[in-house]
N, C-alpha and C. Protein backbone atom coordinates (compact mmCIF):
# COMPACT_ATOMS: atom_id res chain seq x y z
N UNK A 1 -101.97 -253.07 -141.05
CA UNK A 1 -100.84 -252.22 -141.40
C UNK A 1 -100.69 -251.14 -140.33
N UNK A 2 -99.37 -250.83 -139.70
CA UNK A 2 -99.41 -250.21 -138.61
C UNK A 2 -98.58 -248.99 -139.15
N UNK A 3 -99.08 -247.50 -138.68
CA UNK A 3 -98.72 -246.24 -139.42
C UNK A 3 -97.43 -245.79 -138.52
N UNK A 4 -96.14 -246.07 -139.27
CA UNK A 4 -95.36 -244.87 -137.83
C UNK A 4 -94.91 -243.43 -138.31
N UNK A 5 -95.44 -243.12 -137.53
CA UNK A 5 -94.74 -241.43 -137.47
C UNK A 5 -93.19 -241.43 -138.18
N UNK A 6 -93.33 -240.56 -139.33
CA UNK A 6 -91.91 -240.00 -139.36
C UNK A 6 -90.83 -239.50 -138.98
N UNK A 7 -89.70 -239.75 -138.61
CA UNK A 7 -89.21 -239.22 -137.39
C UNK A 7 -87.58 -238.23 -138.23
N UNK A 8 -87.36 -237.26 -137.42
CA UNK A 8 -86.55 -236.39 -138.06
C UNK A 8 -85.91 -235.87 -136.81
N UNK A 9 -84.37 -235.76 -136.56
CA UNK A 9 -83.40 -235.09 -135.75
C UNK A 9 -84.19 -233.42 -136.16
N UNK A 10 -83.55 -233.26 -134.78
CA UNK A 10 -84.06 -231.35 -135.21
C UNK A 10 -82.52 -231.26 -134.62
N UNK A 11 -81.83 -229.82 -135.46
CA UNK A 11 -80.97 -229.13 -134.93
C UNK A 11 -81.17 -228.03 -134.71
N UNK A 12 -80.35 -227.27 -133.21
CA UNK A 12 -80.60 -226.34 -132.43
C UNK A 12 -79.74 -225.35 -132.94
N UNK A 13 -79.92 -224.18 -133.08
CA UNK A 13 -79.04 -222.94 -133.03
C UNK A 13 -79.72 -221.78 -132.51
N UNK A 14 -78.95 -221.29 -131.18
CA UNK A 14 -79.05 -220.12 -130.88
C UNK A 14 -78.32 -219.39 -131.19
N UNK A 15 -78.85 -218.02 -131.64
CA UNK A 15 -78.16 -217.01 -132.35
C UNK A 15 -78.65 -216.07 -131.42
N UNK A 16 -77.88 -214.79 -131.97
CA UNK A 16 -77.72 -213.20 -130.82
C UNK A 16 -79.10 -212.71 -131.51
N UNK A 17 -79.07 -212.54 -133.00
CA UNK A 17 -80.43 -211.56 -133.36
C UNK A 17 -80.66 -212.36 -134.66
N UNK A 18 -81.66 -211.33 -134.68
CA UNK A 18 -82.46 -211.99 -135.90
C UNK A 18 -81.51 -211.58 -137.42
N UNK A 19 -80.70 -210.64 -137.82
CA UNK A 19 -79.56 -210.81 -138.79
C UNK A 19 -78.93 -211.92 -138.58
N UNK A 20 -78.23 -212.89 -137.68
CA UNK A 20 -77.31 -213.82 -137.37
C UNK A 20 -79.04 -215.14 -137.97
N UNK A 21 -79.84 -214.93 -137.56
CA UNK A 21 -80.76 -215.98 -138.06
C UNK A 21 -81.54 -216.03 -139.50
N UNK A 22 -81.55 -214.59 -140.19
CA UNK A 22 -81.65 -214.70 -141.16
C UNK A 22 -80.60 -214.98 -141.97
N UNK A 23 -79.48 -214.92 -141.68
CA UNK A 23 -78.22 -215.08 -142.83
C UNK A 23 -77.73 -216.77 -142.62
N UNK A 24 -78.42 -217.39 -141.71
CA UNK A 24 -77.89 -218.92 -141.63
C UNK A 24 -78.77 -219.94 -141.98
N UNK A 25 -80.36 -219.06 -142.05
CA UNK A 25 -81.58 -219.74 -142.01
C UNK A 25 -81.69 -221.02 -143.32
N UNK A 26 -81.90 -219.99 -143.96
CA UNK A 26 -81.74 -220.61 -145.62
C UNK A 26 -80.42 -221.45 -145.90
N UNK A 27 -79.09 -221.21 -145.68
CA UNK A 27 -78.11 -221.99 -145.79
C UNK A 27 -78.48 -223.47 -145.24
N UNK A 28 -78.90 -223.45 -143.98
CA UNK A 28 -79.26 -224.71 -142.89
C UNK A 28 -80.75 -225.20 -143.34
N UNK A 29 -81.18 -224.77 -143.89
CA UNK A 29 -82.24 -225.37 -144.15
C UNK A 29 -82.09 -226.05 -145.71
N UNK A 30 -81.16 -225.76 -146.65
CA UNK A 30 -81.04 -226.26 -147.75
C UNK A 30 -80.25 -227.31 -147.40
N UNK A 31 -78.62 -227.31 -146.63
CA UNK A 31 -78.21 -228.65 -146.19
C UNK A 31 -78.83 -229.66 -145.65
N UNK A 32 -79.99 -229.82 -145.07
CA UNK A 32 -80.65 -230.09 -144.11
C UNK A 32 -82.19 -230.62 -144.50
N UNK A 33 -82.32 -230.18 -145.77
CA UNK A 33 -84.00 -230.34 -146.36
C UNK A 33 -84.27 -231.74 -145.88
N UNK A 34 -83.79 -232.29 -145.63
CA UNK A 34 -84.87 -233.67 -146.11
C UNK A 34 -84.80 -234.34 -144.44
N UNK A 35 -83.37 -234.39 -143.83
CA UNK A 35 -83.66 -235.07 -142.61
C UNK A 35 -82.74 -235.00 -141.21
N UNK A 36 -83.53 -233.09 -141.67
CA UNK A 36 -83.47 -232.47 -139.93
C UNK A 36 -83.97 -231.28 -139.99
N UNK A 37 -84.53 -231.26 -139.00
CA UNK A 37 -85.82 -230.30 -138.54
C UNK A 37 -84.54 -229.15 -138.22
N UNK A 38 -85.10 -227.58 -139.32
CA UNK A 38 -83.90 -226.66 -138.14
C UNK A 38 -84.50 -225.75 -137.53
N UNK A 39 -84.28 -225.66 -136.45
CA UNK A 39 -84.47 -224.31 -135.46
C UNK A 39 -84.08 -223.55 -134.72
N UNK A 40 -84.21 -222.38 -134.79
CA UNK A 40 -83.52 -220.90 -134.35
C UNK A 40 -84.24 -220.61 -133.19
N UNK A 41 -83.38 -219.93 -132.49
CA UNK A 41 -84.00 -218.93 -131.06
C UNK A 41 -82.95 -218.51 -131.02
N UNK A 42 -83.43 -216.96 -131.24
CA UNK A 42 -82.83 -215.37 -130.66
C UNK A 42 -82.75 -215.46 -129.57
N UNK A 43 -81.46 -214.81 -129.04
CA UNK A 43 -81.29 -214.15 -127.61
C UNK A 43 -81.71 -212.79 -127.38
N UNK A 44 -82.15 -212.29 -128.57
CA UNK A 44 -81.90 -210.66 -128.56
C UNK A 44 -80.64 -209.85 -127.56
N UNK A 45 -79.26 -210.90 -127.91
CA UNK A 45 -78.26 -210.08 -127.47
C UNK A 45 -77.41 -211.40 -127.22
N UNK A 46 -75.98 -210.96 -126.53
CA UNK A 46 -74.95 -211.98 -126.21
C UNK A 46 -75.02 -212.22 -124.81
N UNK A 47 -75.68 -213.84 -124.69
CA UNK A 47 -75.57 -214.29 -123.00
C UNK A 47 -74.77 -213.73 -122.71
N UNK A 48 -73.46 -213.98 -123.03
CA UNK A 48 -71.86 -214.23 -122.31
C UNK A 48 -71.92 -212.65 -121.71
N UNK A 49 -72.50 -212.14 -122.20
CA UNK A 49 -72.08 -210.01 -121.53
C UNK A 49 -72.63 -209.90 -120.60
N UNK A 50 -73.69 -210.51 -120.19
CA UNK A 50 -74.34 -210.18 -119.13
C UNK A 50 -73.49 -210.46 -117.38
N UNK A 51 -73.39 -209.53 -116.81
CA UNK A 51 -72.51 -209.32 -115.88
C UNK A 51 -72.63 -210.25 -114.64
N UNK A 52 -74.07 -211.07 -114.74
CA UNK A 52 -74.12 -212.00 -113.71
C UNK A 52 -73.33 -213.65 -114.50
N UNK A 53 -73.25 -213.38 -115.74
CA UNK A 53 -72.71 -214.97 -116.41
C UNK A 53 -70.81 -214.85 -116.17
N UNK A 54 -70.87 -216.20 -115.93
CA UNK A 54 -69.21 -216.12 -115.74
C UNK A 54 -68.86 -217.47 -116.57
N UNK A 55 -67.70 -218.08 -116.61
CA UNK A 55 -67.10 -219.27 -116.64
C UNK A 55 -67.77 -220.64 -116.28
N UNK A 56 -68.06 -220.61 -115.22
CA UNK A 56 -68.69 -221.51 -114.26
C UNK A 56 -70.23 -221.62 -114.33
N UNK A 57 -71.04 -220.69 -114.95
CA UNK A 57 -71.85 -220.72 -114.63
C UNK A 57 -72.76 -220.60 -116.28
N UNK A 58 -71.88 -220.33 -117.28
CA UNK A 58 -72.56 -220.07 -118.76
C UNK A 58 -73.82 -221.45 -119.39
N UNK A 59 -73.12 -222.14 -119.03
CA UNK A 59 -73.58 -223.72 -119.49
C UNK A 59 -75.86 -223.39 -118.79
N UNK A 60 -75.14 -223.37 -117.16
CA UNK A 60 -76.53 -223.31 -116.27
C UNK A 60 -76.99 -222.32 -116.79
N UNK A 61 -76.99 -220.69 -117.52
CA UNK A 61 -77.36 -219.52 -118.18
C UNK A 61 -78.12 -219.99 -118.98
N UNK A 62 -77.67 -220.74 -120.42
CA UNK A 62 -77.63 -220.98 -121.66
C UNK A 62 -79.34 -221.70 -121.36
N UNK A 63 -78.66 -222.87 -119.97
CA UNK A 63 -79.85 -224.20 -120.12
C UNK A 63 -81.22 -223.58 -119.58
N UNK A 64 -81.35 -222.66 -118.96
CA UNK A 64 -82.26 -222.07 -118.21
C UNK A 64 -82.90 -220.91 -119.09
N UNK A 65 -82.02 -220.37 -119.73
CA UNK A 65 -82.39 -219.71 -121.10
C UNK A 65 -83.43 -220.24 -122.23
N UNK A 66 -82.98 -221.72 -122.68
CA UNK A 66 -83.66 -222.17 -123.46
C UNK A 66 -84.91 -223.10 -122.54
N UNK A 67 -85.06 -223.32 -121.64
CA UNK A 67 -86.10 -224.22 -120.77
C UNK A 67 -87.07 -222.75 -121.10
N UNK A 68 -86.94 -221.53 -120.62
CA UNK A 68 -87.95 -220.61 -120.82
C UNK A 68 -88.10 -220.18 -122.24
N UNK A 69 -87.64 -220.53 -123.12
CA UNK A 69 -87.88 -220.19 -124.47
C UNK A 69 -88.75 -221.17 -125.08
N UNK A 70 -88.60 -222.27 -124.61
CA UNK A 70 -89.53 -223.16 -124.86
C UNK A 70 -90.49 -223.37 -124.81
N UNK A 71 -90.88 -222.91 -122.90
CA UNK A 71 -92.04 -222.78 -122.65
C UNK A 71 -92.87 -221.49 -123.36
N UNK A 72 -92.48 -220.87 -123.72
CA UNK A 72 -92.83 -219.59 -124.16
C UNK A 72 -93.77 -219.89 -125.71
N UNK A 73 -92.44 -220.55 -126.34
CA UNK A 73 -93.10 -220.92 -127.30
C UNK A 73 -94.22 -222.09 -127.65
N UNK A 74 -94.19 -222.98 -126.59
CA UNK A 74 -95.64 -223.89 -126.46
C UNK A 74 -97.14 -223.07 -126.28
N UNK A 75 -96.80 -222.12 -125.83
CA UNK A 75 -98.25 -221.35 -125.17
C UNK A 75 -98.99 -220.64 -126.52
C-alpha cells in the first residue's frame, strides 16, 4: 500500500497591515476549510507609495517583495 501525501492549493494574499489580515483571516479560512491552505503576508504599508515603484515596474516590486518574505520566513 503506497501512502500519498495530501495535497491542498494554498492561496496567497498580501495585505498592507495586520488590521487588513485580521479582518479577512477568519472569513478565508472558513470558505476555504477543507481544500486550501490560506496565507497572509503583511507589507507593513502600501508597495504602490513607495516613490521608486511605478507602472512598469510594480509587478518586478511585488515579485521581489515576496521572494524575500519567503526566505525570511523559512529561516
Amino acid at each position: 500500500m503506497t501512502l500519498v501525501a495530501e495535497r491542498r492549493k494554498t492561496v496567497l494574499f498580501i495585505v498592507e497591515g495586520v488590521s487588513d489580515k485580521a479582518a479577512l483571516e477568519k472569513i478565508f479560512d472558513r470558505i476555504y476549510k477543507y481544500d486550501r491552505r490560506i496565507v497572509f503576508r503583511v507589507t507593513n504599508g502600501d508597495i504602490s507609495s513607495d516613490s521608486s515603484v511605478s507602472v512598469k515596474n510594480v509587478e518586478e516590486k511585488i515579485h521581489k517583495w515576496l521572494l524575500r518574505e519567503m526566505r525570511t520566513k523559512e529561516r
